[in-house]
Protein backbone atom coordinates (compact mmCIF):
# COMPACT_ATOMS: atom_id res chain seq x y z
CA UNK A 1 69.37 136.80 -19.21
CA UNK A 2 69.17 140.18 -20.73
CA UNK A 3 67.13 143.48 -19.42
CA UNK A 4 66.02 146.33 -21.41
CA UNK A 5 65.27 149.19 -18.75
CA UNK A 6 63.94 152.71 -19.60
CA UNK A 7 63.89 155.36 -16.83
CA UNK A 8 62.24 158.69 -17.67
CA UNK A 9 61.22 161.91 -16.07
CA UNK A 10 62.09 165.14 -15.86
CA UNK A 11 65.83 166.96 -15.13
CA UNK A 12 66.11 167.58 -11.73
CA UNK A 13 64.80 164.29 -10.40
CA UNK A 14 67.77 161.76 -10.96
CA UNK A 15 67.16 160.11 -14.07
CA UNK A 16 70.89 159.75 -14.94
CA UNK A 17 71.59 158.87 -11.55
CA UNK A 18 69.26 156.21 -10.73
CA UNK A 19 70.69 154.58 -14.11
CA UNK A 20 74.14 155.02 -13.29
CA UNK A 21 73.61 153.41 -9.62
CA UNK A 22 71.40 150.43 -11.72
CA UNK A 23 73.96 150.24 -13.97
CA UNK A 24 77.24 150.52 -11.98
CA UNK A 25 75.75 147.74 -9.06
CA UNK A 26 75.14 145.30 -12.32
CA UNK A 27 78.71 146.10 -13.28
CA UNK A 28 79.94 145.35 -9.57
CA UNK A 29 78.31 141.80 -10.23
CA UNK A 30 80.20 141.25 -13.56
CA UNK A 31 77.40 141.55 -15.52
CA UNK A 32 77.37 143.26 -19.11
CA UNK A 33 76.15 146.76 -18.97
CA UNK A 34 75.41 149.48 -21.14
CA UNK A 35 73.92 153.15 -19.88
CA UNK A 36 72.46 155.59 -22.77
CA UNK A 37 71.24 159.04 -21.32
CA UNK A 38 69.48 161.26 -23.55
CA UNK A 39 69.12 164.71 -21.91
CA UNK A 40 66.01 167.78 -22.99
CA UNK A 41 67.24 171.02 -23.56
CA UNK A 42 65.85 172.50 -21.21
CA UNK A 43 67.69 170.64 -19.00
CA UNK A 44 66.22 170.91 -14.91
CA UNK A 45 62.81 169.99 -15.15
CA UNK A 46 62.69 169.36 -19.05
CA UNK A 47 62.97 165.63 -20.17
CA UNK A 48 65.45 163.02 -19.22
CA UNK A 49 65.54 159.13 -19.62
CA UNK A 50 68.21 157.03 -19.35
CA UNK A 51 68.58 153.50 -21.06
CA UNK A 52 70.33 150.68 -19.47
CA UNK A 53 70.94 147.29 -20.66
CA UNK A 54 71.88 144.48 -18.07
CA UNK A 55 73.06 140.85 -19.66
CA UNK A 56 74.58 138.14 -18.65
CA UNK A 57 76.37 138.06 -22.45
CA UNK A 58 78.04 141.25 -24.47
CA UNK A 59 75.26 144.02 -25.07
CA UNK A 60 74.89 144.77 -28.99
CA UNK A 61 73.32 148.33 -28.71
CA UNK A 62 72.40 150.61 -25.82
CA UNK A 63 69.72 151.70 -27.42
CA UNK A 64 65.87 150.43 -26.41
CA UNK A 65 62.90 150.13 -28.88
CA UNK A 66 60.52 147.91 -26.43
CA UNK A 67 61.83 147.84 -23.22
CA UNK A 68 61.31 144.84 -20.59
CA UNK A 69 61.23 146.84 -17.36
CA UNK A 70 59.98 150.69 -16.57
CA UNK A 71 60.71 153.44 -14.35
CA UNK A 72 58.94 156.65 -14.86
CA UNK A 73 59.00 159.30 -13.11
CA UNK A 74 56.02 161.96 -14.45
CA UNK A 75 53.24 162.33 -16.02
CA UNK A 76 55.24 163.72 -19.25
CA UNK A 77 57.43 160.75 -19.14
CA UNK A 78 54.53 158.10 -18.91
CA UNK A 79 52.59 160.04 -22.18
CA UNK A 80 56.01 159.51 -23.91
CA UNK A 81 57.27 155.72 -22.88
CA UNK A 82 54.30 153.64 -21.82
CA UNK A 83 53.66 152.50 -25.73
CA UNK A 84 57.43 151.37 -25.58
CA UNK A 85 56.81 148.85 -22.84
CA UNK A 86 56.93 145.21 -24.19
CA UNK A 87 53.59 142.93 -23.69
CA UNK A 88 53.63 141.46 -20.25
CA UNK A 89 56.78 143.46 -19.33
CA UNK A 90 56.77 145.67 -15.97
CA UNK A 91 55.70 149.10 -15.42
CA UNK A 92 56.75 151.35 -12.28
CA UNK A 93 54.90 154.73 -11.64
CA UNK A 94 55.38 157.43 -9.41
CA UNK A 95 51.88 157.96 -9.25
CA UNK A 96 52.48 161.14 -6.91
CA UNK A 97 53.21 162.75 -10.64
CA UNK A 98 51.83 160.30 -12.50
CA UNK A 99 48.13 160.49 -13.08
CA UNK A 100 47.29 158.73 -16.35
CA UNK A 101 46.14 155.12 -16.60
CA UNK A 102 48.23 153.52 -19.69
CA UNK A 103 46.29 150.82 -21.89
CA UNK A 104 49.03 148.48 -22.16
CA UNK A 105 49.47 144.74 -21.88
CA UNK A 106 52.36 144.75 -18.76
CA UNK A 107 52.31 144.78 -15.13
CA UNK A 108 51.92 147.90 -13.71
CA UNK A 109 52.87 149.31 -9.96
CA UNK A 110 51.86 152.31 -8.80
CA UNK A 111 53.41 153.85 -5.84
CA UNK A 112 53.78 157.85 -4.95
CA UNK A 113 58.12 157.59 -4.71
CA UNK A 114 58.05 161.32 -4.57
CA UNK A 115 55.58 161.37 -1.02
CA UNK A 116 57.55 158.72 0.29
CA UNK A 117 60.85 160.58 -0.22
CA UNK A 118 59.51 163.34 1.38
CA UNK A 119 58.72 160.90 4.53
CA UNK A 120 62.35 159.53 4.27
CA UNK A 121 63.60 163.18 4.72
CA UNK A 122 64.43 164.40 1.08
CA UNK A 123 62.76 164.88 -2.01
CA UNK A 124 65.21 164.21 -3.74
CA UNK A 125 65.92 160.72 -3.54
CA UNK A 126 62.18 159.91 -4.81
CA UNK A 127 64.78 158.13 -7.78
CA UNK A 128 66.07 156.32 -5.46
CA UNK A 129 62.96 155.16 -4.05
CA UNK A 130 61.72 153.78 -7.11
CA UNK A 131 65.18 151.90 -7.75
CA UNK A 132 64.50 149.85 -4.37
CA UNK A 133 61.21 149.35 -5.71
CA UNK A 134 62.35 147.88 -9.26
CA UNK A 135 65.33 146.18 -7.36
CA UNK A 136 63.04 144.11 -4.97
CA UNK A 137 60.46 143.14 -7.54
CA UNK A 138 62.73 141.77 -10.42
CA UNK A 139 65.57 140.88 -8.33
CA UNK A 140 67.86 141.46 -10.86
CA UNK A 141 70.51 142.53 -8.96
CA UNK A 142 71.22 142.30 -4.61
CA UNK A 143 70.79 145.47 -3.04
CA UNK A 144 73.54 145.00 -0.96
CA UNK A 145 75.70 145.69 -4.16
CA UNK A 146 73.18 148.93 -4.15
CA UNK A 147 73.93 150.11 -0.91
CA UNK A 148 77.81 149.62 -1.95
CA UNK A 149 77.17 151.79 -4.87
CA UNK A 150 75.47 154.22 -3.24
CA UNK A 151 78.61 154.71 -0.96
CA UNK A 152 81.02 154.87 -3.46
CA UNK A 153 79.24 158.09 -5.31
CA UNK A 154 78.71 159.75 -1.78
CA UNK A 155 80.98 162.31 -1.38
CA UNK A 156 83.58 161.79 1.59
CA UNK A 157 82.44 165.17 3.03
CA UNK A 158 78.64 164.06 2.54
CA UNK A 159 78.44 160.70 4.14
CA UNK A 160 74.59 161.91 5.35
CA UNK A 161 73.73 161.45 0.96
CA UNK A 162 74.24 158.03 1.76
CA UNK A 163 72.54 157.62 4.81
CA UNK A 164 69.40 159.14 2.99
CA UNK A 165 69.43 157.18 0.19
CA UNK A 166 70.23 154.12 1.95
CA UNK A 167 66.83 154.78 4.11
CA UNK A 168 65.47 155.63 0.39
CA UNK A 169 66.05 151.98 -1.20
CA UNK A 170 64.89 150.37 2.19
CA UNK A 171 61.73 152.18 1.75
CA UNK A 172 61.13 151.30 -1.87
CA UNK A 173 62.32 147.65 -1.13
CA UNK A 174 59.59 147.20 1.75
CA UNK A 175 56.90 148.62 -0.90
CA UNK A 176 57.13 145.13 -2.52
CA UNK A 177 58.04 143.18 0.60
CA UNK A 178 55.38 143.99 3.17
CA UNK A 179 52.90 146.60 1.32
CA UNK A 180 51.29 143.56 -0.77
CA UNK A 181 48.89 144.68 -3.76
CA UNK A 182 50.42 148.22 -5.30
CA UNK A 183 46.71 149.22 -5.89
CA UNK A 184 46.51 150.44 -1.86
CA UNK A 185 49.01 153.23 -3.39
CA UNK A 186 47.15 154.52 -6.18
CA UNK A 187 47.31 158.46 -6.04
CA UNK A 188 43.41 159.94 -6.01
């Protein structure tokens, strides 16, 4: 088994983080890992992806031409990556930035992340979100490990980051397990 991932959207929305969680949780179930960010220069709210590789054998290169599996974030970020997506591979919007329709050959989900956070209490784990989302579709990892991730980059002081984003992947998980067909989600 091997996974080419690309995560993209813009600084300020937890690219970086919503690899390292995907990547560190792989790690945590001895699997071979590799996490390449690539950072705008603008920095908040200019571009970010993030490129991870999950194998069950030695990773050759972090770096993704045609990627399996996709997270994006924005509408920037879909322009940019949707051409990189292999045929038949899978496609997660945040279609609460995310307005274009891509003409690809993948499976594509469509859910507003960024709404959703805002129900769950924060905008800011929208990332986080749309990792329980990716998590209970390919199950390529448990999200238990997730959860255990998620505590270990909480601050000690901060234990209320983890609650949040713990009540962040439960919502993206139930997207796939009791929402049914994405299309109910697609923004207007």
């Amino acid at each position: 088994m091997i996974e080419h991932i690309i995560i993209a959207g813009a600084g300020g929305q937890g690219i970086m983080v919503l690899g390292r969680v995907l990547a560190e949780a792989a790690m945590k179930e001895n699997k071979h890992v590799t996490w390449l960010p690539s950072y705008g220069a603008e920095v908040r709210g200019g571009t970010a992806n993030c490129m991870v590789v999950i194998s069950d054998e030695e990773v050759g290169s972090p770096y993704i031409d045609k990627a399996d599996s996709m997270i994006i974030m924005n509408e920037p970020s879909l322009l940019r990556f949707s051409s990189r997506i292999k045929n038949n591979g899978l496609l997660i919007i945040n279609s609460s930035l995310a307005k274009s329709q891509p003409d690809i050959k993948a499976c594509v989900l469509r859910y507003p992340f960024t709404d959703i956070a805002l129900k769950v209490g924060n905008i800011k784990v929208a990332n986080i979100v749309a990792l329980g989302c990716f998590i209970a579709k390919t199950k390529l990892i448990d999200l238990e490990t997730v959860r255990q991730v998620i505590d270990d980059f909480a601050p000690k002081d901060k234990r209320e980051l983890a609650a949040v984003n713990k009540k962040a992947l439960k919502a993206g998980k139930e997207l796939i397990e009791e929402q049914g067909d994405p299309s109910a989600y697609l923004a207007p």
